[in-house]
C-alpha atoms as a PDB file:
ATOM      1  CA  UNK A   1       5.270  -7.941 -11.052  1.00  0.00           C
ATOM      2  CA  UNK A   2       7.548  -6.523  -8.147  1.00  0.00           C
ATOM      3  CA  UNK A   3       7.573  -8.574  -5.298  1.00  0.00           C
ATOM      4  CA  UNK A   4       8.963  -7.533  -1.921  1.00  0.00           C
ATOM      5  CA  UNK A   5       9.120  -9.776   1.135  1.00  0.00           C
ATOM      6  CA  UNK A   6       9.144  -8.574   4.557  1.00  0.00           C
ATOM      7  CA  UNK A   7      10.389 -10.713   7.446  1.00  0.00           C
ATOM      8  CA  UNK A   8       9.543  -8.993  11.182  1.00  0.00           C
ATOM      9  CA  UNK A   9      11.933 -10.625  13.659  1.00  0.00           C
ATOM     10  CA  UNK A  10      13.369 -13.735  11.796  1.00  0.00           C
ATOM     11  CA  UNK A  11      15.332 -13.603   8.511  1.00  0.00           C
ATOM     12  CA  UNK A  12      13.133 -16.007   5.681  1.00  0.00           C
ATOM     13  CA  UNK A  13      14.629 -18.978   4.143  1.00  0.00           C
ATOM     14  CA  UNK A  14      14.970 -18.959   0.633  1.00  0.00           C
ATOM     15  CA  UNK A  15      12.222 -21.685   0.183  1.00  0.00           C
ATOM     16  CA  UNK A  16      10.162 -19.848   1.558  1.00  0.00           C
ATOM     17  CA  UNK A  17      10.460 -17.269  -0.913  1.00  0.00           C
ATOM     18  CA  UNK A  18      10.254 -19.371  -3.306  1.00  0.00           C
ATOM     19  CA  UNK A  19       7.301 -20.575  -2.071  1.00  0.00           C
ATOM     20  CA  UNK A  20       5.889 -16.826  -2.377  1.00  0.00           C
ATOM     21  CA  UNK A  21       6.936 -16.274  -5.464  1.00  0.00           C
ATOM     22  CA  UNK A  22       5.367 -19.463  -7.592  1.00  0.00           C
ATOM     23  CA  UNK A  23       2.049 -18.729  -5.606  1.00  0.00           C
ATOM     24  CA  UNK A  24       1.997 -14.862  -6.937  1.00  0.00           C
ATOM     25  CA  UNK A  25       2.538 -16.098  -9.960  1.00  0.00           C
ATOM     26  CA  UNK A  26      -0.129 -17.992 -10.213  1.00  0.00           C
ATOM     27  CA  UNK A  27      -2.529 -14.945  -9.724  1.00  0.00           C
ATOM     28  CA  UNK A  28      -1.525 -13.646 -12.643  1.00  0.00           C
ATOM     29  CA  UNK A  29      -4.080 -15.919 -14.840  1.00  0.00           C
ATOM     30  CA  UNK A  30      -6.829 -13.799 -13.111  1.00  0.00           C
ATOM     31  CA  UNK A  31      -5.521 -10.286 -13.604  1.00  0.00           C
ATOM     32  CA  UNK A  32      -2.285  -9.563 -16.119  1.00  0.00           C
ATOM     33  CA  UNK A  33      -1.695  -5.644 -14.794  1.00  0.00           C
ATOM     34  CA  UNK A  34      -0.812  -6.839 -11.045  1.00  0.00           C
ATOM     35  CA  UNK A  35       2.175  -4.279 -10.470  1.00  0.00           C
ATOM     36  CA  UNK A  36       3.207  -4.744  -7.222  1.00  0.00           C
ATOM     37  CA  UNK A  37       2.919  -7.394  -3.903  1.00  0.00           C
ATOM     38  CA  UNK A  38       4.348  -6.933  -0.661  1.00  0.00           C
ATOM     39  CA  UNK A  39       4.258  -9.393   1.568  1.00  0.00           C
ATOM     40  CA  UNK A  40       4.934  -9.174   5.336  1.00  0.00           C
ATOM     41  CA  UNK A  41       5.482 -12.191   7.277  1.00  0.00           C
ATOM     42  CA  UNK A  42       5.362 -12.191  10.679  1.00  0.00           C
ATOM     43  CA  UNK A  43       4.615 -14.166  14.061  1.00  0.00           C
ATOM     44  CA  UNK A  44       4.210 -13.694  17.836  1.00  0.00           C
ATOM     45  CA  UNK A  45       6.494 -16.421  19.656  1.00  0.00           C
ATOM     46  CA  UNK A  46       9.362 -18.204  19.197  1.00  0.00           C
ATOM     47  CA  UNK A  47       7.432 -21.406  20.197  1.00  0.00           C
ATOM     48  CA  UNK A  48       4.030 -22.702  19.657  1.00  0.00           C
ATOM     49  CA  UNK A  49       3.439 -19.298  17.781  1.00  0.00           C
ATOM     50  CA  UNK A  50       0.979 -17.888  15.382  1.00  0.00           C
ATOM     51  CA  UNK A  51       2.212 -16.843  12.209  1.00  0.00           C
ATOM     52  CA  UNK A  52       0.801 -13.873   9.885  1.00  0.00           C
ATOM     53  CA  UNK A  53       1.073 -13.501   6.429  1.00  0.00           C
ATOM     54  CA  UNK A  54       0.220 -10.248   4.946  1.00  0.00           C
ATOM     55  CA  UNK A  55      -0.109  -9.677   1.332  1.00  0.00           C
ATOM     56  CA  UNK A  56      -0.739  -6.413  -0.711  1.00  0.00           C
ATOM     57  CA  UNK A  57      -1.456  -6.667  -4.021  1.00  0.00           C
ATOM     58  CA  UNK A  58      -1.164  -3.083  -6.223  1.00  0.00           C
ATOM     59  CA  UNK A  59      -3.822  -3.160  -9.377  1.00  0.00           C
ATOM     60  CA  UNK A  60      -4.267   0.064 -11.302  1.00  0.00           C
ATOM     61  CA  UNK A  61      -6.801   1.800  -9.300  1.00  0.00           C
ATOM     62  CA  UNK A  62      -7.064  -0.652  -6.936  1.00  0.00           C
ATOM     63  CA  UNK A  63      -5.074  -2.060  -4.061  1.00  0.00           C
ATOM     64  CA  UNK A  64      -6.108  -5.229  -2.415  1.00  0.00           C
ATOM     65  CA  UNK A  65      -5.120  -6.896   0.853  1.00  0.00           C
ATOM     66  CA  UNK A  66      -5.642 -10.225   2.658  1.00  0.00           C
ATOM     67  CA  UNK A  67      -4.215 -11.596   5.967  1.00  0.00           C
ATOM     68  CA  UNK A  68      -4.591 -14.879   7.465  1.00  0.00           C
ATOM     69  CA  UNK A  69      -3.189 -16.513  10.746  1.00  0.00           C
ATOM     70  CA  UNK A  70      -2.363 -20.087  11.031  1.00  0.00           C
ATOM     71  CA  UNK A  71       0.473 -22.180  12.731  1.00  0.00           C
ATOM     72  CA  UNK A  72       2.568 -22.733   9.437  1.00  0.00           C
ATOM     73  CA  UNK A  73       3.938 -19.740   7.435  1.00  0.00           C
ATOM     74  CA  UNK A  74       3.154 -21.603   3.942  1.00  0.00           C
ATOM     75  CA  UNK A  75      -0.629 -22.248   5.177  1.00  0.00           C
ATOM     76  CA  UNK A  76      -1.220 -18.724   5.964  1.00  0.00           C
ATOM     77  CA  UNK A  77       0.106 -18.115   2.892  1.00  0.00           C
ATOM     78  CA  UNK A  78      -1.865 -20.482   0.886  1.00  0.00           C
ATOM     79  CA  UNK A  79      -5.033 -19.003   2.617  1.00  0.00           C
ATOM     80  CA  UNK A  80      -4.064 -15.329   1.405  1.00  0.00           C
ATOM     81  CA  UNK A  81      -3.459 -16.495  -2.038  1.00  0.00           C
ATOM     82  CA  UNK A  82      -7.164 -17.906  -1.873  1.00  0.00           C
ATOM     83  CA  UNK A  83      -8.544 -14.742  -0.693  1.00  0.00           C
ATOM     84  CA  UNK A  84      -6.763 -12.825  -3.012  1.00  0.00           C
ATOM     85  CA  UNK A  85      -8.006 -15.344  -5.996  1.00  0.00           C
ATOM     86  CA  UNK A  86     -11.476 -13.942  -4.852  1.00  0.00           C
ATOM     87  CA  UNK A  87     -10.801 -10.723  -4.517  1.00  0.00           C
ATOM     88  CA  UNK A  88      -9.309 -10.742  -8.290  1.00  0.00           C
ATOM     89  CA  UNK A  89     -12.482 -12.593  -9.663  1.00  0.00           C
ATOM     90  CA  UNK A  90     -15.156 -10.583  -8.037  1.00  0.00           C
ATOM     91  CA  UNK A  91     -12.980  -7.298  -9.514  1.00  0.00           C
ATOM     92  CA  UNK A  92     -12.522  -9.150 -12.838  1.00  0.00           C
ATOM     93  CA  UNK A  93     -16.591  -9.412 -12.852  1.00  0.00           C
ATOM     94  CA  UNK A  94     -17.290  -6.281 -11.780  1.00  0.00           C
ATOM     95  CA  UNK A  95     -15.256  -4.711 -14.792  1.00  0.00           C
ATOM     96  CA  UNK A  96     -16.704  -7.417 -17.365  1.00  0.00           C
ATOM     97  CA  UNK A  97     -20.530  -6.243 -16.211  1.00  0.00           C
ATOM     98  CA  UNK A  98     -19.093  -2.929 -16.236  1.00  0.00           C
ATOM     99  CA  UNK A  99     -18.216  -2.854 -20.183  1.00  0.00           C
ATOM    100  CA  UNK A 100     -21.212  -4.901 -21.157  1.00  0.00           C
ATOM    101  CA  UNK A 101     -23.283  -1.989 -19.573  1.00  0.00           C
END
């Protein structure tokens, strides 16, 4: 899986990438033919600012997003991972009942 990280207005430590990285990985026990996942990282203030983490994930045939908002870049994040988890079980479902059919 390609990964490419976007930082808008603030260069991203490397922790933080790493950070990215090990949670990807981790969706790859719900779908092996992930190809791609861009993630843009952005926020609105320097101080007391919300920050937005925007992940892309590129399936064959599909394409599947989440964004979330919170005050801490790893929590937003986290809560994109989840949403992404769901996104890959409800498509992992629909293809199961699909060759059961």
């Amino acid at each position: 899986m390609n990964v490419s990280i976007t930082a808008r207005k603030f260069k991203a430590h490397d922790s933080l990438k790493d950070h990215i990285k090990k949670e990807l990985s981790s969706l790859r026990k719900y779908n092996d033919d992930i190809t791609r996942a861009d993630v843009i990282l952005s926020y609105q203030n320097h101080r007391d600012s919300i920050k937005t983490a925007e992940i892309t994930l590129h399936v064959p045939g599909q394409t599947l997003n989440a964004t979330d908002n919170s005050d801490d870049f790893k929590k937003s994040i986290n809560s994109s991972i989840e949403k992404l988890t769901r996104q890959l079980k409800t498509l992992k479902s629909k293809r199961v009942s699909y060759r059961n059919d």
